[in-house]
Every structure is written in C-alpha cells, then in structure tokens.
C-alpha atoms as a PDB file:
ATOM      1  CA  UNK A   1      22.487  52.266 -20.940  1.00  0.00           C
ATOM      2  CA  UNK A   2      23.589  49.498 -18.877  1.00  0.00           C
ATOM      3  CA  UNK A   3      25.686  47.887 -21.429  1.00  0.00           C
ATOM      4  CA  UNK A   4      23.730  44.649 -21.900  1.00  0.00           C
ATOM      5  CA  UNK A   5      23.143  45.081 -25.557  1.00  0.00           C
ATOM      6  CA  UNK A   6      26.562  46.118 -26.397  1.00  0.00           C
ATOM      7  CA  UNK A   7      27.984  43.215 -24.553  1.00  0.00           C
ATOM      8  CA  UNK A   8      25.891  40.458 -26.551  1.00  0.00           C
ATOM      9  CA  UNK A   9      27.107  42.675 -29.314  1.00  0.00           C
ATOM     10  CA  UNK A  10      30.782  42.350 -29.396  1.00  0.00           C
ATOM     11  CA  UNK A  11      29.889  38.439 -27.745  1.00  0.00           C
ATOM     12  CA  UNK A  12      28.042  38.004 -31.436  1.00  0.00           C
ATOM     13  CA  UNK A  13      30.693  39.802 -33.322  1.00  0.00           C
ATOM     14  CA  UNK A  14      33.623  37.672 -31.906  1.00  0.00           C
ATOM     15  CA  UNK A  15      31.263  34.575 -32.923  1.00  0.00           C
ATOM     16  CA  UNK A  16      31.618  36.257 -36.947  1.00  0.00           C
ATOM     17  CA  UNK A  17      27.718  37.397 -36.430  1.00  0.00           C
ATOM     18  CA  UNK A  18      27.080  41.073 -37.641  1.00  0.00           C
ATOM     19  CA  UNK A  19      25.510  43.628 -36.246  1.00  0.00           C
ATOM     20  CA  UNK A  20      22.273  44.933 -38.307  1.00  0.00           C
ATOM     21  CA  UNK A  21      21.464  48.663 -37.858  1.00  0.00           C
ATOM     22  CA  UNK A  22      18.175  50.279 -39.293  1.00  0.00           C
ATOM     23  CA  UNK A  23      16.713  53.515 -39.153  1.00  0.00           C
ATOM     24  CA  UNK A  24      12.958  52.106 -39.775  1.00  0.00           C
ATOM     25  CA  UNK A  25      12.653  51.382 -36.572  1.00  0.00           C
ATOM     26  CA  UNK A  26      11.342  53.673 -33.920  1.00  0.00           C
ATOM     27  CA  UNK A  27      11.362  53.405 -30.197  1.00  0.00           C
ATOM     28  CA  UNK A  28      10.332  55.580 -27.458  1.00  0.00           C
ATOM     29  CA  UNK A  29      12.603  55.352 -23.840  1.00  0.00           C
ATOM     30  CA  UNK A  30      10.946  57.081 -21.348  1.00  0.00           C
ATOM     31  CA  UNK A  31      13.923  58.899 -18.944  1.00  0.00           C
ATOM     32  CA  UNK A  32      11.435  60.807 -16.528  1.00  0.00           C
ATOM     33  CA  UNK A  33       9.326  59.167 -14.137  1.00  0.00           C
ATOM     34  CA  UNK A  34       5.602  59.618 -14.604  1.00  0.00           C
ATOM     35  CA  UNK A  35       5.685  61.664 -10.963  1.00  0.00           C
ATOM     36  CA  UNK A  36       8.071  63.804 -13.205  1.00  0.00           C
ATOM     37  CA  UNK A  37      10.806  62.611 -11.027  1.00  0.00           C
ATOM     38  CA  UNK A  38      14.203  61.565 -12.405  1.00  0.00           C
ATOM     39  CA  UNK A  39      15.277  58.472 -12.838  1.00  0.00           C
ATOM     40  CA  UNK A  40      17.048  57.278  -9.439  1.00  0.00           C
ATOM     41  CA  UNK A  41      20.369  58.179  -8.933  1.00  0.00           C
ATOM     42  CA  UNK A  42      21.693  54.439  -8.523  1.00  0.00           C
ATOM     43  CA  UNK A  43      21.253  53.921 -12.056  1.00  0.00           C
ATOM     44  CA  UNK A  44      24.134  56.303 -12.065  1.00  0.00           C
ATOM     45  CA  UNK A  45      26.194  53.913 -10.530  1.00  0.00           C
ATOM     46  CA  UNK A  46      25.065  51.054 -12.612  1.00  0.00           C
ATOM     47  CA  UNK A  47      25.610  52.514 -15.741  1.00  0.00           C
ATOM     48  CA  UNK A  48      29.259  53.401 -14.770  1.00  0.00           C
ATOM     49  CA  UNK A  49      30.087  50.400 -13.370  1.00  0.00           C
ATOM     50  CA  UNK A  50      28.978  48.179 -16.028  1.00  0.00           C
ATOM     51  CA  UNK A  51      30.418  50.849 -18.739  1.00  0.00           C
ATOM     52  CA  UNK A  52      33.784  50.089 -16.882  1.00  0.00           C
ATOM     53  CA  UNK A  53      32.651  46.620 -16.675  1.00  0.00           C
ATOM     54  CA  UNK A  54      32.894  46.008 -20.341  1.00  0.00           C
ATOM     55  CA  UNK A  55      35.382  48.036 -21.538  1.00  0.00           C
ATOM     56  CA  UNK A  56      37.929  45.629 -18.905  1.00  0.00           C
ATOM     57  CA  UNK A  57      36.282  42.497 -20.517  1.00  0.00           C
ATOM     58  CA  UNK A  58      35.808  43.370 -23.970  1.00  0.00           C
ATOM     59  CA  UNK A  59      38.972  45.836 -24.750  1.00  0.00           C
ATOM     60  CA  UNK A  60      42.394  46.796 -24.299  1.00  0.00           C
ATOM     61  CA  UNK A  61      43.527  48.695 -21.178  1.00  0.00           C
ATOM     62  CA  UNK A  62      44.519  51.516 -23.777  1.00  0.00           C
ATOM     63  CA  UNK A  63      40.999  51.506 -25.387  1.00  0.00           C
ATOM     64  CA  UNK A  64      39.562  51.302 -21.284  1.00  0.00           C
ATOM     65  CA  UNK A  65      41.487  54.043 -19.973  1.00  0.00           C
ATOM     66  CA  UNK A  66      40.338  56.254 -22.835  1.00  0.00           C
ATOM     67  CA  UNK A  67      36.863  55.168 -22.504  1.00  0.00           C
ATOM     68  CA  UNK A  68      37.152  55.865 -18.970  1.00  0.00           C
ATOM     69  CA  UNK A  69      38.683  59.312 -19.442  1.00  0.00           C
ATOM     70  CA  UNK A  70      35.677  60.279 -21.545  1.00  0.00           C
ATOM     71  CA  UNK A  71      33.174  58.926 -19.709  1.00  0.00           C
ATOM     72  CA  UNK A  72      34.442  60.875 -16.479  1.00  0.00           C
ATOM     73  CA  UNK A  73      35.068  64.367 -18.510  1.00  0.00           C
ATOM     74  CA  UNK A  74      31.495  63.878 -19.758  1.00  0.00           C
ATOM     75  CA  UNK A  75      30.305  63.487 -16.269  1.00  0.00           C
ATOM     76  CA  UNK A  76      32.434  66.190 -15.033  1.00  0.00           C
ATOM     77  CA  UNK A  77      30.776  68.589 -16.928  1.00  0.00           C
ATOM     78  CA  UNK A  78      27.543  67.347 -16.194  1.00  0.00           C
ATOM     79  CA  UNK A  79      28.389  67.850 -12.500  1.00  0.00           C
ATOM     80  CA  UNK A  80      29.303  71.522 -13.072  1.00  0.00           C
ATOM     81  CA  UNK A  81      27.020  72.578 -15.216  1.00  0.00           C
ATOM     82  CA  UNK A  82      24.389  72.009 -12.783  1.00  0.00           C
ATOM     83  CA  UNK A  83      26.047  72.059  -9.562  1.00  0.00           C
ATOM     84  CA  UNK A  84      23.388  73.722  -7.287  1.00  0.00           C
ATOM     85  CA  UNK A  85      21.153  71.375  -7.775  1.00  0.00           C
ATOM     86  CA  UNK A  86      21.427  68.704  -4.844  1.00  0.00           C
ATOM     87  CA  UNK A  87      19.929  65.835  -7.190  1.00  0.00           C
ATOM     88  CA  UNK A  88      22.949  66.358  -9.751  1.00  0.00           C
ATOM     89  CA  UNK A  89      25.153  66.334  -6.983  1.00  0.00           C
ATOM     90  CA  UNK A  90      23.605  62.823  -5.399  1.00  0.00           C
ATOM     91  CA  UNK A  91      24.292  61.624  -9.184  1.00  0.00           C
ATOM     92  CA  UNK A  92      27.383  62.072  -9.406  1.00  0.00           C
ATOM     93  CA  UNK A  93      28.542  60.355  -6.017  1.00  0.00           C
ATOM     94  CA  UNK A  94      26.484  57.449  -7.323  1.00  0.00           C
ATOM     95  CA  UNK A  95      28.720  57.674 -10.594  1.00  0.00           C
ATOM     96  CA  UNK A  96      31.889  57.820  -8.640  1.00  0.00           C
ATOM     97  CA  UNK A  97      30.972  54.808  -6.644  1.00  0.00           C
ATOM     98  CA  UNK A  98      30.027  53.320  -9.801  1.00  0.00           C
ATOM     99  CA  UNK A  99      33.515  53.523 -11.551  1.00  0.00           C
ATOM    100  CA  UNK A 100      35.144  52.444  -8.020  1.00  0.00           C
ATOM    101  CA  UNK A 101      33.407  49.147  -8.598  1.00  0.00           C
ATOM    102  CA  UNK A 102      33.622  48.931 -12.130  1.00  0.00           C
ATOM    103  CA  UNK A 103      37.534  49.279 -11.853  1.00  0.00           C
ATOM    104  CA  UNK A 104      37.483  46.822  -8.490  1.00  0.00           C
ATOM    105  CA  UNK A 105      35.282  44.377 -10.515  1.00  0.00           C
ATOM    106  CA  UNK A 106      32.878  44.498  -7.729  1.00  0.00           C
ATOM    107  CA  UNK A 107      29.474  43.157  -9.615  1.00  0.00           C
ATOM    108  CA  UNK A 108      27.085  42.945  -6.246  1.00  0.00           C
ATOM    109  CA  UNK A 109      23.963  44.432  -6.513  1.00  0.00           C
ATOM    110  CA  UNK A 110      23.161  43.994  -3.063  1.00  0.00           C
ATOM    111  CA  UNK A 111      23.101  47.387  -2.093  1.00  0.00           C
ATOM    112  CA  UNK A 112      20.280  48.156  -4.648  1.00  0.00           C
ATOM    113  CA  UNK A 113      17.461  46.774  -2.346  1.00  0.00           C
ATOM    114  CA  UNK A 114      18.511  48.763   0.414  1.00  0.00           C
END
C-alpha cells in the first residue's frame, strides 16, 4: 500500500534476486477500524505520494506518467462514484496533496503528527 515492499522488490531484482510468489500463503489486512471507522484519510496521501515516489526512482518518466495517469483515473472515479459522502471527498484532497508531493519529491512526514 505504501510501496515499501515493492521498492525492496525491484532493489532485490536489480541485485539478480527473484521474486518468489505463492498462493499457500494466507493473510488477513484489516482496512476498517475496529470503531468501524475508515482508515484515516492521510494514508491517502501517503499512498500517493510514495506510489509517485517510486515510480520517479525506480522507472522511466514514460512508465511514471502512465502510472500516474492510472492511478489518478482510478481515483477519479472513486471520487465520483461516491461524491456525497464528505469522507470520500476529505480522501481525495489528501490524494491530491499526496501526488503534489510525490511529483515535488517532498518526503516530510511532519505534517502527520499534527
């Protein structure tokens, strides 16, 4: 989600290490809070950013403006398709601010804590 994994990934890959994917393994995420609250909306911005993040570091800027262009269509319709509700719209201002820094380069967290 926040890119992490993919990152040490394509890190290990350009090393000549291969990725190993199985399908006997299963794992539970958990994406609502126990209050039955959804997750905070700043991981919104997180996981844009650092999607943006790697894509500059890892990839061509063809391959990053595509990635981009997905990612925002994706989000796009995500926006729309729930509209009226005020916690899809706080989303996707945190998303927006999210691929402003991830473009910029901007990797402070600061704001997080506040």
């Amino acid at each position: 989600m926040y890119c992490d994994e993919r990152d040490m990934a394509v890190r290990s890959a350009q090393k000549g290490y291969l990725e190993a994917v199985t399908k006997e393994v299963l794992a539970w995420h958990q994406h609502i809070n126990a209050t039955g609250a959804h997750r905070d909306p700043r991981t919104q911005y997180l996981i844009a950013r650092n999607y943006i993040y790697l894509s500059r570091k890892h990839f061509s800027r063809t391959v990053q403006i595509r990635n981009l262009i997905i990612h925002l269509i994706i989000q796009v319709i995500l926006f729309f398709r729930d509209i009226r509700q005020r916690e899809r719209r706080t989303h996707f201002k945190y998303y927006l601010k999210g691929v402003a820094a991830g473009l910029k380069g901007d990797m402070d967290n600061s704001f997080m804590n506040s």
